[in-house]
PDB file of N, CA and C in Angstrom:
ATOM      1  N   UNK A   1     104.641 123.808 155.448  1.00  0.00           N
ATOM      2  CA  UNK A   1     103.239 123.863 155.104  1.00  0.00           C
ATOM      3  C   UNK A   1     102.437 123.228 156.234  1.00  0.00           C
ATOM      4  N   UNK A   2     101.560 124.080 156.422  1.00  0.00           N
ATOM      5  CA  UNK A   2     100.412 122.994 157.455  1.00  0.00           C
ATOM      6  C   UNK A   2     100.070 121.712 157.180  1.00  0.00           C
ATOM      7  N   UNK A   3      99.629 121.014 158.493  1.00  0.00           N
ATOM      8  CA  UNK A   3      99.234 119.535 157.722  1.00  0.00           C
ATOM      9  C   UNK A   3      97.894 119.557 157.806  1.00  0.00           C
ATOM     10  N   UNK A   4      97.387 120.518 157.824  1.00  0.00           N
ATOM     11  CA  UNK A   4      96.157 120.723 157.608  1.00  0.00           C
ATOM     12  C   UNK A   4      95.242 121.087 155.955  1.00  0.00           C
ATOM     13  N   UNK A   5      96.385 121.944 155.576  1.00  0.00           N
ATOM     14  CA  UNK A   5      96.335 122.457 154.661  1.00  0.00           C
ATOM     15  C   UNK A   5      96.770 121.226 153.147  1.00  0.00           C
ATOM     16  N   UNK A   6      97.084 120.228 153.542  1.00  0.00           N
ATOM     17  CA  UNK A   6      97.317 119.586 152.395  1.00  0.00           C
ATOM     18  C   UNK A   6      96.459 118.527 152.156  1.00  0.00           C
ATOM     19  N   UNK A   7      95.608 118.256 152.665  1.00  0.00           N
ATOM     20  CA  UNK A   7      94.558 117.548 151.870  1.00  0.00           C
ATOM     21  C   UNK A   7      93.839 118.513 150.705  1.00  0.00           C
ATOM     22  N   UNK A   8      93.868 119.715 151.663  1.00  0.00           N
ATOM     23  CA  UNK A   8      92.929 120.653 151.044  1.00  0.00           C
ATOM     24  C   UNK A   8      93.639 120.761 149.266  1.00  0.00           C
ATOM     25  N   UNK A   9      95.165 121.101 149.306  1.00  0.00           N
ATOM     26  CA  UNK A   9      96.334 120.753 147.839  1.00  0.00           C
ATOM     27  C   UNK A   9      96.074 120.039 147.476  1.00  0.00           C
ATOM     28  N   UNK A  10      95.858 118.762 147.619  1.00  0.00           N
ATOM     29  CA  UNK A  10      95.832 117.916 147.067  1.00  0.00           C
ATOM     30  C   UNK A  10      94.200 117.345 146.308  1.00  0.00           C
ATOM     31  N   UNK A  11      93.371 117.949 146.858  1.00  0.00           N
ATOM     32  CA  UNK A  11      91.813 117.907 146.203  1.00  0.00           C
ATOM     33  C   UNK A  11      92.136 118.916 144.947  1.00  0.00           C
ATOM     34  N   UNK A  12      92.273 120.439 145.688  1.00  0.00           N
ATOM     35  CA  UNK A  12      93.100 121.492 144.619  1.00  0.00           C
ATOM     36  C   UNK A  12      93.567 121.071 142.795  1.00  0.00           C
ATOM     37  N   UNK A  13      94.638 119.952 143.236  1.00  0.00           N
ATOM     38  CA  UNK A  13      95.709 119.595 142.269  1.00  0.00           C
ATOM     39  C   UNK A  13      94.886 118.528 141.744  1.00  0.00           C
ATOM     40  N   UNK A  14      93.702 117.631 142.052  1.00  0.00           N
ATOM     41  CA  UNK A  14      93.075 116.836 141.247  1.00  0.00           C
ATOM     42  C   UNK A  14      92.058 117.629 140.894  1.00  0.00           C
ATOM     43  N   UNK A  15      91.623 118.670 140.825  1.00  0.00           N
ATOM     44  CA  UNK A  15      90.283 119.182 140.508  1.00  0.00           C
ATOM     45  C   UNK A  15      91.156 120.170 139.397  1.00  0.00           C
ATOM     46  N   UNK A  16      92.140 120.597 139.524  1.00  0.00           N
ATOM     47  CA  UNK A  16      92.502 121.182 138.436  1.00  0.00           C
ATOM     48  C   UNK A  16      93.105 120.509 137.398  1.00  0.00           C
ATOM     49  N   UNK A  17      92.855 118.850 138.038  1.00  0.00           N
ATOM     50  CA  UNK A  17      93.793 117.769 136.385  1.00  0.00           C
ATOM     51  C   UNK A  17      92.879 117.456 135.931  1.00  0.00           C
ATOM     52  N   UNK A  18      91.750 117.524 136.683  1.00  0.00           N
ATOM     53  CA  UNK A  18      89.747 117.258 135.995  1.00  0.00           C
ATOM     54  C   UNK A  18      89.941 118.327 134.993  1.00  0.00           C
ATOM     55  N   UNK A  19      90.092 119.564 135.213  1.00  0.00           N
ATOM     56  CA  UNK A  19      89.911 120.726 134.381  1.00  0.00           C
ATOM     57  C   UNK A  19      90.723 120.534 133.086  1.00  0.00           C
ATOM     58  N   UNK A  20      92.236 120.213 133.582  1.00  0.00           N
ATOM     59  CA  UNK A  20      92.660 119.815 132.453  1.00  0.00           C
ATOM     60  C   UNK A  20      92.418 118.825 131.203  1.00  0.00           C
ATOM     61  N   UNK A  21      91.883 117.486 131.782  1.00  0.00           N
ATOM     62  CA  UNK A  21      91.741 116.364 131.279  1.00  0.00           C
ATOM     63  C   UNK A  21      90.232 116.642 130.309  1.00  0.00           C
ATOM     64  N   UNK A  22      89.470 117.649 130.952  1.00  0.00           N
ATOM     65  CA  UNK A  22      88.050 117.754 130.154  1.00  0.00           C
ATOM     66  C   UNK A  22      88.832 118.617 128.773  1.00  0.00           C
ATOM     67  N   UNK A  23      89.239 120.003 128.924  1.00  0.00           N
ATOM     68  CA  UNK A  23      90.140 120.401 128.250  1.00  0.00           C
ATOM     69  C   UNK A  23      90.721 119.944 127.123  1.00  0.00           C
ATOM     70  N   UNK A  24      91.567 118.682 127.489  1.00  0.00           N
ATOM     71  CA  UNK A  24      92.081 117.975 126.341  1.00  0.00           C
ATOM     72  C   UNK A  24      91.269 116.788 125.637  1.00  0.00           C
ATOM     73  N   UNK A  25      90.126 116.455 126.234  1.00  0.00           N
ATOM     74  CA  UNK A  25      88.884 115.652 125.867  1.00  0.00           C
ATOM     75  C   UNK A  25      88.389 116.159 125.023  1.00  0.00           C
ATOM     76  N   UNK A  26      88.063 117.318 125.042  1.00  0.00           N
ATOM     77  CA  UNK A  26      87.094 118.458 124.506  1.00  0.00           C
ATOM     78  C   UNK A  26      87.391 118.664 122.786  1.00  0.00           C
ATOM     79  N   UNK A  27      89.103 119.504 122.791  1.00  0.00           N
ATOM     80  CA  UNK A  27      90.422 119.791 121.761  1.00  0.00           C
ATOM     81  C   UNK A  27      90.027 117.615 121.461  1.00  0.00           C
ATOM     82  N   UNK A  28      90.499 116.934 121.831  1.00  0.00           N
ATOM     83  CA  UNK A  28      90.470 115.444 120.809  1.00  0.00           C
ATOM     84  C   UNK A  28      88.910 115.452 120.154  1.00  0.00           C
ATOM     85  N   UNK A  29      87.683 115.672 120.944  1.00  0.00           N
ATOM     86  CA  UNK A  29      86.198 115.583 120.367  1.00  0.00           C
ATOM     87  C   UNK A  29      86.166 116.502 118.903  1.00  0.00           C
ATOM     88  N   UNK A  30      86.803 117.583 119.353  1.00  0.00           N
ATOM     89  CA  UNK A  30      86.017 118.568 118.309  1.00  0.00           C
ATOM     90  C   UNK A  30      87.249 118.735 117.250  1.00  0.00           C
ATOM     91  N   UNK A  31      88.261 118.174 117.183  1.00  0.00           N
ATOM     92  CA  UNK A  31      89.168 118.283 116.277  1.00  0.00           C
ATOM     93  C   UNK A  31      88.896 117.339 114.904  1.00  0.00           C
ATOM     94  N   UNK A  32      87.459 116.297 115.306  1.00  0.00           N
ATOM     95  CA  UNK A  32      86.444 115.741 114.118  1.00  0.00           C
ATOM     96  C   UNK A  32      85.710 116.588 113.516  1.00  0.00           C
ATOM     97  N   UNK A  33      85.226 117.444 114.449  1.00  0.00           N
ATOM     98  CA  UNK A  33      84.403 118.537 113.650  1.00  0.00           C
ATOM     99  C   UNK A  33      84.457 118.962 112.729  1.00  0.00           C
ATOM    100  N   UNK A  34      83.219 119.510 111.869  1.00  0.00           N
ATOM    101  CA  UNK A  34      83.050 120.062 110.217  1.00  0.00           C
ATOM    102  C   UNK A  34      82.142 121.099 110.765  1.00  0.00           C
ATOM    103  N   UNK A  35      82.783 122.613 110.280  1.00  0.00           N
ATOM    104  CA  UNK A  35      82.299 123.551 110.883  1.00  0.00           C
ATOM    105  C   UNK A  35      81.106 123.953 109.254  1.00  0.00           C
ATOM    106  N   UNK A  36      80.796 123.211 108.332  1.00  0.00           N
ATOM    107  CA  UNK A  36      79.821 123.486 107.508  1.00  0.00           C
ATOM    108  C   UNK A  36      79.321 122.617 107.970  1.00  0.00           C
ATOM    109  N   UNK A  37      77.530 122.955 107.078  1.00  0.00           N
ATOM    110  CA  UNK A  37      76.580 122.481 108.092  1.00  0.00           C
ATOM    111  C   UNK A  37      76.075 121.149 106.373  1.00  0.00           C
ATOM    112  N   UNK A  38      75.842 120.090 106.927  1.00  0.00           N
ATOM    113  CA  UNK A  38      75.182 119.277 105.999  1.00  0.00           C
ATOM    114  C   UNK A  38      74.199 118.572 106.214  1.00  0.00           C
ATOM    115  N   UNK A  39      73.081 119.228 105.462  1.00  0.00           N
ATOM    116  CA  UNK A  39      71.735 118.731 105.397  1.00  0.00           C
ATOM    117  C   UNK A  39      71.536 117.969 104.844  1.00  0.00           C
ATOM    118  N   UNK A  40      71.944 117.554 103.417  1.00  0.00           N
ATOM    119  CA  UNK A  40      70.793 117.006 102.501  1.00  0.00           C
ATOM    120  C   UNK A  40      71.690 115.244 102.466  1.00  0.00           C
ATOM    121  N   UNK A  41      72.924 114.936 103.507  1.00  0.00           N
ATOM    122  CA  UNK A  41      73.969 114.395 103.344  1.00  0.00           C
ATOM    123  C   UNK A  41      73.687 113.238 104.324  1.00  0.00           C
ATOM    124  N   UNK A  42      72.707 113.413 105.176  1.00  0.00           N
ATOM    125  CA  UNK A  42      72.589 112.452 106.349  1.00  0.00           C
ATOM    126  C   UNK A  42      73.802 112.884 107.354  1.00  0.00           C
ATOM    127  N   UNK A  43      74.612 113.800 107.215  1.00  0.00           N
ATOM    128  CA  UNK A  43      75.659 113.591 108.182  1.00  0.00           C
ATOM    129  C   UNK A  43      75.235 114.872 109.494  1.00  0.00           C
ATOM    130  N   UNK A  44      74.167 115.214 109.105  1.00  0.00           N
ATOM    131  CA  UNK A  44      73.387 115.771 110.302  1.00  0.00           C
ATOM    132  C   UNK A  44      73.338 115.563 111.607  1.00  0.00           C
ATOM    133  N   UNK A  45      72.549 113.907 111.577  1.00  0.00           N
ATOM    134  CA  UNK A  45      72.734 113.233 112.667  1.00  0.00           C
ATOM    135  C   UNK A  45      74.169 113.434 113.607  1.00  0.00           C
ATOM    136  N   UNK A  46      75.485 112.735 112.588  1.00  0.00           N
ATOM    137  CA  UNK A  46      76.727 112.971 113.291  1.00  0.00           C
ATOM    138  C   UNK A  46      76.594 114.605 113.694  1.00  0.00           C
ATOM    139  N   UNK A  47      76.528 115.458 113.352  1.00  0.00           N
ATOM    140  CA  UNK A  47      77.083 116.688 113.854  1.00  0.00           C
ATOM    141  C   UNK A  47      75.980 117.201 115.187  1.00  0.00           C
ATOM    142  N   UNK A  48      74.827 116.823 114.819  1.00  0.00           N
ATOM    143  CA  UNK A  48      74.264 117.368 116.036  1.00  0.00           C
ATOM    144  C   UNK A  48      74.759 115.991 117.373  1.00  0.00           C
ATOM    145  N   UNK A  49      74.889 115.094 116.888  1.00  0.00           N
ATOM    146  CA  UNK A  49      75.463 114.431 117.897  1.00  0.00           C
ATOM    147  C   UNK A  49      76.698 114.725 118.450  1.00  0.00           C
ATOM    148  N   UNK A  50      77.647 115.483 117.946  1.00  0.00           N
ATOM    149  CA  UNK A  50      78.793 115.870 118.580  1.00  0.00           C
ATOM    150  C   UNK A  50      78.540 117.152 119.030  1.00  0.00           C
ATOM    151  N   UNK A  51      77.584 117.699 118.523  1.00  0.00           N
ATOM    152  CA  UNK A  51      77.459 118.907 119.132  1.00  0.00           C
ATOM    153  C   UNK A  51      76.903 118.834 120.381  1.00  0.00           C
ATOM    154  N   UNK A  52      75.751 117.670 121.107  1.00  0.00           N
ATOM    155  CA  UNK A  52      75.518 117.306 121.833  1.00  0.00           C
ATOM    156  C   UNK A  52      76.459 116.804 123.031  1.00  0.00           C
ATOM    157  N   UNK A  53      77.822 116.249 122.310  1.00  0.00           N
ATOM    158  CA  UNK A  53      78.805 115.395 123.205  1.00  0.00           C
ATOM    159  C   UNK A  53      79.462 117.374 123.526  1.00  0.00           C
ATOM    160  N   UNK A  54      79.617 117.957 122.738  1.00  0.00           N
ATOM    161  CA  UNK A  54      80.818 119.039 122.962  1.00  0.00           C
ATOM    162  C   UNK A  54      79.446 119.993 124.184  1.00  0.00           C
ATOM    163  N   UNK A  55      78.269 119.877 123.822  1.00  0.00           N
ATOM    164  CA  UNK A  55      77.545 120.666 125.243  1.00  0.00           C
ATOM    165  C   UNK A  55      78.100 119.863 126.690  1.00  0.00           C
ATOM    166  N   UNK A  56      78.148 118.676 126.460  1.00  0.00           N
ATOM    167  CA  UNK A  56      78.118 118.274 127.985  1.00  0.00           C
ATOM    168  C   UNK A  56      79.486 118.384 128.204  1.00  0.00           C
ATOM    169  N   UNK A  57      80.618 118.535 127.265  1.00  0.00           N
ATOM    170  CA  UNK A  57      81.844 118.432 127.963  1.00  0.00           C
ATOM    171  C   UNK A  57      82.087 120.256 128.026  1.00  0.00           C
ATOM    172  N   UNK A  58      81.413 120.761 127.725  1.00  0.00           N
ATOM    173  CA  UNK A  58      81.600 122.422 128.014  1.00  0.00           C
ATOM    174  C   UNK A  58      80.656 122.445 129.621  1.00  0.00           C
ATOM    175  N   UNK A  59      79.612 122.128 129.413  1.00  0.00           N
ATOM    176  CA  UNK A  59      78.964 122.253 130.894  1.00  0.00           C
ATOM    177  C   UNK A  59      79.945 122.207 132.148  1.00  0.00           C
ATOM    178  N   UNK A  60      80.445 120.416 132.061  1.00  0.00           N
ATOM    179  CA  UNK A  60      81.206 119.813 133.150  1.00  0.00           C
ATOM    180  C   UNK A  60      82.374 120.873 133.068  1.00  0.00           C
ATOM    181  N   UNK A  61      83.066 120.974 132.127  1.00  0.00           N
ATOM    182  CA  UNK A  61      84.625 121.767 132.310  1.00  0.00           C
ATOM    183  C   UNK A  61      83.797 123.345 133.058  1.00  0.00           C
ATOM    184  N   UNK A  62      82.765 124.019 132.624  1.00  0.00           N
ATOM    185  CA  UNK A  62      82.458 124.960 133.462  1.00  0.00           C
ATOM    186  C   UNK A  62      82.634 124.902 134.725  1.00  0.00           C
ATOM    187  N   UNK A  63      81.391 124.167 134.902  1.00  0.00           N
ATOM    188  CA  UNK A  63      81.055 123.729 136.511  1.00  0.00           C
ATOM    189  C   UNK A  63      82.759 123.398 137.004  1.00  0.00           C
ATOM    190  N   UNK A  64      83.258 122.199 136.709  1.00  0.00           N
ATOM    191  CA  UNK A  64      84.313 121.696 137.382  1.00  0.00           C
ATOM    192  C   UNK A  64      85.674 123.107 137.555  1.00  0.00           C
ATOM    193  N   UNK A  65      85.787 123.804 136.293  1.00  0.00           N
ATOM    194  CA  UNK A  65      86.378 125.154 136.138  1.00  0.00           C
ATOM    195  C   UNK A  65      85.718 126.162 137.963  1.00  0.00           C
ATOM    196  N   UNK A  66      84.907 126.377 137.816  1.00  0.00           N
ATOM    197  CA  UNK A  66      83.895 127.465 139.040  1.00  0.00           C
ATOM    198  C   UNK A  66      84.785 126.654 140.168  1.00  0.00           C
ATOM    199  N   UNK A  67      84.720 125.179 140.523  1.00  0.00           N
ATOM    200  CA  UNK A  67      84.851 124.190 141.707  1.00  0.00           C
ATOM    201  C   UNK A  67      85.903 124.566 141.830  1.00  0.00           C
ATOM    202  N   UNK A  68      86.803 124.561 141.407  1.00  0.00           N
ATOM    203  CA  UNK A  68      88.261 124.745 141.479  1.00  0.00           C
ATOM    204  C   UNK A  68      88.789 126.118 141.571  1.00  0.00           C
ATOM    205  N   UNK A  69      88.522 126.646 141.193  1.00  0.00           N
ATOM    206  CA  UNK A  69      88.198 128.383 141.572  1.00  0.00           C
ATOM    207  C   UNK A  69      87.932 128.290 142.978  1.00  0.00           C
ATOM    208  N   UNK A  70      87.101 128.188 143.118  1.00  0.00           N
ATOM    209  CA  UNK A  70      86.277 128.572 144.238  1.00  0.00           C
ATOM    210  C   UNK A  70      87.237 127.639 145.258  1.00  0.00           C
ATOM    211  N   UNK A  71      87.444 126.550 145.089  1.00  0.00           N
ATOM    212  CA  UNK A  71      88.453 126.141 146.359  1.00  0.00           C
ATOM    213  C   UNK A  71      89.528 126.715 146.318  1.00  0.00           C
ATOM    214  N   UNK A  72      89.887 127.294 145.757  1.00  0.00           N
ATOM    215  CA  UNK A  72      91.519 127.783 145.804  1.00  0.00           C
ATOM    216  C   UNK A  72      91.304 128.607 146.741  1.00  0.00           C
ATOM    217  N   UNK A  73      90.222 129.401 146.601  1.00  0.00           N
ATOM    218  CA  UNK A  73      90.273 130.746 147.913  1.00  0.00           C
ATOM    219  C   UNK A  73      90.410 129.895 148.899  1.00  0.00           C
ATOM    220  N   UNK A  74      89.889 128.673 149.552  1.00  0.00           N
ATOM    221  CA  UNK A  74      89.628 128.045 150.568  1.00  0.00           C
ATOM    222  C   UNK A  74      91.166 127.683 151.579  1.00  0.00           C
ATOM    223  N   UNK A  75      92.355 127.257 150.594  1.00  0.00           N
ATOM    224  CA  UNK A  75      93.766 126.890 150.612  1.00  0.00           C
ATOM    225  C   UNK A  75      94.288 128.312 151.059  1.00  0.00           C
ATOM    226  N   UNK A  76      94.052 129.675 150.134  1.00  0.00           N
ATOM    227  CA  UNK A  76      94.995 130.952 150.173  1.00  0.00           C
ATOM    228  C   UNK A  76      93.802 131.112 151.445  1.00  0.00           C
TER     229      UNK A  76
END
């Protein structure tokens, strides 16, 4: 292998354990989830608040998902 080429692997192989790690962040967050909706219960608050936590960990796993993509062409 080039020794050029392995820093580049090795950013690669941590940007795809980011991907993973949001992944399994994501599956532990939402495995609290209550897919009925409760209004009159106060437990509102909680759900739009996790629904809030599960937007930003879908954003980042996107974005970080695209990053890692996109470098791989950079390595091949």
């Amino acid at each position: 292998m080039n020794t050029i080429l392995f820093p580049l692997l090795v950013v690669l192989i941590a940007l795809a354990l980011g991907v993973l790690t949001l992944f399994l962040w994501r599956q532990a967050v939402a495995r609290n989830e209550d897919d009925s909706l409760h209004v009159m219960h106060g437990a509102l608050t909680q759900q739009t608040s996790l629904s809030q936590k599960l937007d930003v960990i879908d954003k980042w796993g996107k974005i970080l998902t695209v990053i890692t993509h996109c470098s791989r062409w950079n390595i091949y």
